[in-house]
Protein backbone atom coordinates (compact mmCIF):
# COMPACT_ATOMS: atom_id res chain seq x y z
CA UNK A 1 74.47 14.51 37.40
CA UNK A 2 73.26 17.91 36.57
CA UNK A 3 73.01 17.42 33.26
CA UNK A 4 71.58 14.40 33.07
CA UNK A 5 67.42 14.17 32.68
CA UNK A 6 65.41 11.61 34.94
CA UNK A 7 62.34 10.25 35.26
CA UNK A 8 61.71 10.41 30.81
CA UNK A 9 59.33 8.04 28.71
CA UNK A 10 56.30 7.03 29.88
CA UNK A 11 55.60 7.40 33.73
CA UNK A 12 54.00 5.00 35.87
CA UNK A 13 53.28 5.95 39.74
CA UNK A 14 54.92 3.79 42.50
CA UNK A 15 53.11 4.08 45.97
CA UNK A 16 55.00 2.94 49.02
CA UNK A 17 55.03 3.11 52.70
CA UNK A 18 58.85 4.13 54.22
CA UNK A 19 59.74 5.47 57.46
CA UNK A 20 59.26 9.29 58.28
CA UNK A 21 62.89 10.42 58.63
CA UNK A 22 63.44 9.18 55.22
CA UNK A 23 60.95 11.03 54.03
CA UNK A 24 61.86 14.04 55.68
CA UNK A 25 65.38 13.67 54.64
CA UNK A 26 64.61 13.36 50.73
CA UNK A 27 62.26 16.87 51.35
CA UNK A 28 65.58 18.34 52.74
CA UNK A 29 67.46 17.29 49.91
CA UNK A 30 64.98 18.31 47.63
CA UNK A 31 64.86 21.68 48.89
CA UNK A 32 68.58 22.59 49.43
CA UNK A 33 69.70 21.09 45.79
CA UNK A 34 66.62 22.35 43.69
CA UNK A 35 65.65 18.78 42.21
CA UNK A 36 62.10 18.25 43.16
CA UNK A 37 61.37 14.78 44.69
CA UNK A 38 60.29 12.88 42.09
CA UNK A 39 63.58 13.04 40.29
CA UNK A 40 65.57 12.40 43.86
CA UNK A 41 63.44 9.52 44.34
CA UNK A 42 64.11 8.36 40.62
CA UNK A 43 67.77 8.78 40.54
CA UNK A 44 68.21 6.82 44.15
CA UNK A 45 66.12 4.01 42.75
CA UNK A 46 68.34 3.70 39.60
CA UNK A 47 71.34 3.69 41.79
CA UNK A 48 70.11 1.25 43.36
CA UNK A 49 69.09 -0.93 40.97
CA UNK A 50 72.47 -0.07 39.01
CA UNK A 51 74.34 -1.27 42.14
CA UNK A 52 72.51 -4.40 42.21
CA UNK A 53 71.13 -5.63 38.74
CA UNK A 54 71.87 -9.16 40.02
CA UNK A 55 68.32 -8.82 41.52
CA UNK A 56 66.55 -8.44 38.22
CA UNK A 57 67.43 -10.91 36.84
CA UNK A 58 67.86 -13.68 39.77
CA UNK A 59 65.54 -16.27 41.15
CA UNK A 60 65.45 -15.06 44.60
CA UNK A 61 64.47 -17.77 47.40
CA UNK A 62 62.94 -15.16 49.97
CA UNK A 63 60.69 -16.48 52.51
């Protein structure tokens, strides 16, 4: 994961409203593995959308 580069190409900003200790916990992270935020953020959100692709492309019924 080190070696890899995130958050290349054209950037777009993403503004969202999550729960404090989540927060808090990604500034801890940031701080005790030297990747700034932005790039923790990035690589949790691919991750996530690695893990489940099925949403991009599904017609999701959510009410």
């Amino acid at each position: 994961m080190r070696g890899q580069v995130h958050n290349q190409g054209e950037l777009a900003e993403l503004k969202v409203t999550i729960e404090k200790d989540v927060i808090e916990a990604m500034q801890r992270m940031s701080k005790n593995t030297g990747y700034s935020l932005e790039e923790l953020v990035v690589i949790a959100l691919k991750r996530f959308r690695s893990s489940h692709s099925d949403y991009e492309d599904a017609t999701l019924n959510v009410d």
